[in-house]
N, C-alpha and C. Protein backbone atom coordinates (compact mmCIF):
# COMPACT_ATOMS: atom_id res chain seq x y z
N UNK A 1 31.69 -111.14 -105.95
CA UNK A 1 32.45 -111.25 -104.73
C UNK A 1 32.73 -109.85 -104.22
N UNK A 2 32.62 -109.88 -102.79
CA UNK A 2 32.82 -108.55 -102.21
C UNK A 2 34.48 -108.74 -101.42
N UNK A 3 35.29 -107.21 -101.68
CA UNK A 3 36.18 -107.46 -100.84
C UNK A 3 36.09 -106.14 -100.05
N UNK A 4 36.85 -106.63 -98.42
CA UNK A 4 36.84 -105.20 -97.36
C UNK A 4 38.20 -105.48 -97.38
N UNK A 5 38.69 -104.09 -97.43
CA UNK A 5 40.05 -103.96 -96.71
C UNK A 5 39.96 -103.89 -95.38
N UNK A 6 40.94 -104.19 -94.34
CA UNK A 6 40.56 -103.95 -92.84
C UNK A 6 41.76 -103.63 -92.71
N UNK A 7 41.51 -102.29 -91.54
CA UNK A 7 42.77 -102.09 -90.94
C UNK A 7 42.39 -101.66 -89.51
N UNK A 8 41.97 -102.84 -88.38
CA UNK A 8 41.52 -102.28 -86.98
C UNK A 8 42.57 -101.70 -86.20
N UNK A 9 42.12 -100.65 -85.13
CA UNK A 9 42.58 -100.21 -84.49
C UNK A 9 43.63 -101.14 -83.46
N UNK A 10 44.75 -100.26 -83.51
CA UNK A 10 45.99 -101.09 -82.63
C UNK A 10 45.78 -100.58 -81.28
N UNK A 11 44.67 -100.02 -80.49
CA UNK A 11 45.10 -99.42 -79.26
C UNK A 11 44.48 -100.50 -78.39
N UNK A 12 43.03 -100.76 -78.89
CA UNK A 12 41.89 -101.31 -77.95
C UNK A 12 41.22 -102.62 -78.11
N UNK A 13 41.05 -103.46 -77.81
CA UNK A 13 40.60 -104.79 -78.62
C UNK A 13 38.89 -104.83 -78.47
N UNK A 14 38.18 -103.78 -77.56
CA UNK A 14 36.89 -103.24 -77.47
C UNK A 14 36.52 -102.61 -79.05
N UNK A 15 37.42 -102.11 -79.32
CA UNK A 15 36.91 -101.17 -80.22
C UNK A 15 36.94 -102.07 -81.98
N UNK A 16 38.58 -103.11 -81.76
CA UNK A 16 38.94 -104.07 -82.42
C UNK A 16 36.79 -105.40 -82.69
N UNK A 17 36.62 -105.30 -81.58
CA UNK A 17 35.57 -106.17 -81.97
C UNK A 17 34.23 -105.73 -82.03
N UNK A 18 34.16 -104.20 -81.66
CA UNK A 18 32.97 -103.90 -82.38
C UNK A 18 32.92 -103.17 -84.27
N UNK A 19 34.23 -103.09 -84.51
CA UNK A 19 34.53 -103.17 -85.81
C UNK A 19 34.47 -104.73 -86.30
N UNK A 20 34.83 -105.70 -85.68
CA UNK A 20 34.23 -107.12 -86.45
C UNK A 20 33.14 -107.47 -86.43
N UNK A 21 32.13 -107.07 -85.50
CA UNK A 21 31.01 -107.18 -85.81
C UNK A 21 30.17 -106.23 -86.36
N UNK A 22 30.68 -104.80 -87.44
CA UNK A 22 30.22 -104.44 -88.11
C UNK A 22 30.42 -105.64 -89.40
N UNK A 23 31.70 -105.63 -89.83
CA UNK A 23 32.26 -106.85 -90.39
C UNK A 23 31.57 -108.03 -90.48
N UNK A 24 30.94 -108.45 -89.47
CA UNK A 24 30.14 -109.39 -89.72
C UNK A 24 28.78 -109.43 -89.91
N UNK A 25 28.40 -107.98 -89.90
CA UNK A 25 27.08 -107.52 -90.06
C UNK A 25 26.98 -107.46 -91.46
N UNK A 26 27.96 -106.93 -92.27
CA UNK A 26 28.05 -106.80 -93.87
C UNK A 26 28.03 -108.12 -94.43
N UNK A 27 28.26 -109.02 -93.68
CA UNK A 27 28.58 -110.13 -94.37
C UNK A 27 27.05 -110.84 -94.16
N UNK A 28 26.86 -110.84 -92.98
CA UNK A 28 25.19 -111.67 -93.19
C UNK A 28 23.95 -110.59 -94.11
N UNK A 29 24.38 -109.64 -94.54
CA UNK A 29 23.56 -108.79 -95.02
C UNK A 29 23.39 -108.94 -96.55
N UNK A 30 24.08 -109.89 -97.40
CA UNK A 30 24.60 -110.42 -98.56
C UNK A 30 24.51 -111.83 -98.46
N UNK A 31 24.03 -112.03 -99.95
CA UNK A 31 24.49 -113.80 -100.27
C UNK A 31 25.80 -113.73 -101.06
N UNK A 32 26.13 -112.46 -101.44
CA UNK A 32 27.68 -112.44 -102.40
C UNK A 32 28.60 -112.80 -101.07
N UNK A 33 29.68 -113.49 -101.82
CA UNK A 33 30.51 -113.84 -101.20
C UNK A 33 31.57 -112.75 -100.59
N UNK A 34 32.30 -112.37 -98.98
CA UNK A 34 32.83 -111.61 -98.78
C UNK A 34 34.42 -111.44 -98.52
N UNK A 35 35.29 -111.28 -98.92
CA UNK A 35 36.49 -111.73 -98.25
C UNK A 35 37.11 -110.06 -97.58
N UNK A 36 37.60 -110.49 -96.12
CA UNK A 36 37.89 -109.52 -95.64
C UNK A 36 39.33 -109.49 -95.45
N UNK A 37 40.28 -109.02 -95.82
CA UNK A 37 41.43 -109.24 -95.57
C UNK A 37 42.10 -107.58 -94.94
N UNK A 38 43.37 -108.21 -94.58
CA UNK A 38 44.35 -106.88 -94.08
C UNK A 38 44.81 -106.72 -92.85
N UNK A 39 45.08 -105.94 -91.51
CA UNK A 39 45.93 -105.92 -90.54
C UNK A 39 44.46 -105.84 -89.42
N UNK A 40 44.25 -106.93 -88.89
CA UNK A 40 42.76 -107.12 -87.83
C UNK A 40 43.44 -106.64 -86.44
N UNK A 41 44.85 -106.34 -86.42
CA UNK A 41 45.82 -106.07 -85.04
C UNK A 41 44.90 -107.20 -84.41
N UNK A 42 44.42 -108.03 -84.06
CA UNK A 42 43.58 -108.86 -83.00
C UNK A 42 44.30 -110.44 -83.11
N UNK A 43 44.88 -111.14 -82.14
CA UNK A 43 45.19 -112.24 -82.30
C UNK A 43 43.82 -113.94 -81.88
N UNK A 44 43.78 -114.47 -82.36
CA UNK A 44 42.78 -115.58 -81.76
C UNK A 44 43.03 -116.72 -80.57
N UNK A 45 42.03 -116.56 -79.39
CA UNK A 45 42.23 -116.87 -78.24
C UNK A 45 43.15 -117.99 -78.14
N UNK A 46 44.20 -118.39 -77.56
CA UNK A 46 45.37 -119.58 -76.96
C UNK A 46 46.56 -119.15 -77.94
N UNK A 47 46.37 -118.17 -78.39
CA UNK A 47 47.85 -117.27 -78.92
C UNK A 47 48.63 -116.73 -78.04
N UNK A 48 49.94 -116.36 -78.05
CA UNK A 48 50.70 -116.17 -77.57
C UNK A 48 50.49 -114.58 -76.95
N UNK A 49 50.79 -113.42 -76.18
CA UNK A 49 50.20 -112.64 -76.31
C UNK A 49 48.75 -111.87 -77.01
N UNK A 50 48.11 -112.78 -76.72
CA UNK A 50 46.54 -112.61 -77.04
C UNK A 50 45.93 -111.19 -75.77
N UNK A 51 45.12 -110.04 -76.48
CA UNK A 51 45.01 -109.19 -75.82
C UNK A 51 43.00 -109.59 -76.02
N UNK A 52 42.28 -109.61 -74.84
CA UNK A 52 40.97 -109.51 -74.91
C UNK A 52 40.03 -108.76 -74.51
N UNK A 53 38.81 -108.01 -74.89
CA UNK A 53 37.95 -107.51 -73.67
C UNK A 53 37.35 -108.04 -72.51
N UNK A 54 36.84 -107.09 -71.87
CA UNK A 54 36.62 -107.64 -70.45
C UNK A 54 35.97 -108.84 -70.48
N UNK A 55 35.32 -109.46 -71.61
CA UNK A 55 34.39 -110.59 -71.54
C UNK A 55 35.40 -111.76 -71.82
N UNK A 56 36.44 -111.08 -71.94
CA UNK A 56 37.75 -112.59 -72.52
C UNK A 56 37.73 -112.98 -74.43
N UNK A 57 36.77 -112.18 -74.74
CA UNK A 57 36.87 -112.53 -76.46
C UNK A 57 37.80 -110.82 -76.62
N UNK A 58 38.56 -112.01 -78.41
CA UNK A 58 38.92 -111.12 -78.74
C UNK A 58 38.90 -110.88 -80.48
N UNK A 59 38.78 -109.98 -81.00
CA UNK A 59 37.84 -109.66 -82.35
C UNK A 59 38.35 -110.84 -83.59
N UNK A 60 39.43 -110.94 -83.51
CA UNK A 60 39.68 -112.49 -84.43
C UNK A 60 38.62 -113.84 -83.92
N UNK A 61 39.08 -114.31 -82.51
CA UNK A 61 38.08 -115.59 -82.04
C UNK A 61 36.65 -115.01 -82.75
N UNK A 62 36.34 -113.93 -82.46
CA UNK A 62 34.90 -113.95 -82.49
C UNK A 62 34.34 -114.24 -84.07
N UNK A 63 35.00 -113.75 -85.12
CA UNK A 63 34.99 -113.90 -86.38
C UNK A 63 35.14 -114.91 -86.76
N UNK A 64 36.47 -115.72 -86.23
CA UNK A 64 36.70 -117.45 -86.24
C UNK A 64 35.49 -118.06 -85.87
N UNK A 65 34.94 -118.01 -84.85
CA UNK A 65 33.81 -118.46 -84.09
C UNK A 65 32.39 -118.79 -85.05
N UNK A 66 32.60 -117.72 -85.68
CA UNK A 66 31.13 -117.68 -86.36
C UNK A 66 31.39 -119.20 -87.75
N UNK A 67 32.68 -119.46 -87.84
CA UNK A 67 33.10 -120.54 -89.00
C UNK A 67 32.56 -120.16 -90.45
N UNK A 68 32.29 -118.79 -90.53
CA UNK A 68 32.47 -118.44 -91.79
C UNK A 68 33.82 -117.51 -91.90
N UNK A 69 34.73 -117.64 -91.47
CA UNK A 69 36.28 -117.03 -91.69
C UNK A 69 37.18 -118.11 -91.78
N UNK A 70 38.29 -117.94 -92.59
CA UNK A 70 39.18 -118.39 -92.16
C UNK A 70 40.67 -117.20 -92.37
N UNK A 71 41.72 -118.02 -91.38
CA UNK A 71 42.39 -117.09 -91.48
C UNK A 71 43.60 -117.74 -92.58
N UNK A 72 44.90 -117.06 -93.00
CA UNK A 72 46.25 -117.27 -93.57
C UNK A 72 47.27 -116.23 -93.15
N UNK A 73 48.34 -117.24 -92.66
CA UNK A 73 49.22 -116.71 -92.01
C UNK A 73 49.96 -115.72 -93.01
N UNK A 74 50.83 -115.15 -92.55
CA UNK A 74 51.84 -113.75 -93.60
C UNK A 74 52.98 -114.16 -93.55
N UNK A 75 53.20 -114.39 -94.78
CA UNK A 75 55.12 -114.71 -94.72
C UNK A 75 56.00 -113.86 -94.29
């Protein structure tokens, strides 16, 4: 099993999702299993203050999207 720590950038959600799709580049690049955990700053689309790029995605949905993630909330 592989683990990533993540800690994306809090400024930009551009920059937030081309770091998840490095993220998700590591992960199709392996049959080991990957778990990525840690602070993604990115919320998933119909959230409450949800911040997106110009295309309307934002680096959580897109990771959700692919249905190999899941997320867990933080106490």
């Amino acid at each position: 099993m592989r683990v990533l720590a993540v800690h994306l950038s809090h400024r930009s959600e551009p920059v937030r999702i081309a770091a998840a799709k490095l993220i998700e580049q590591q992960r199709r690049q392996s049959s080991i299993p990957l778990i990525a955990a840690g602070d993604f700053n990115s919320t998933p689309l119909g959230f409450p203050k949800v911040k997106t790029d110009k295309s309307g995605q934002s680096a959580l949905s897109m990771l959700l999207k692919s249905g190999e993630y899941t997320t867990m909330p933080v106490d």
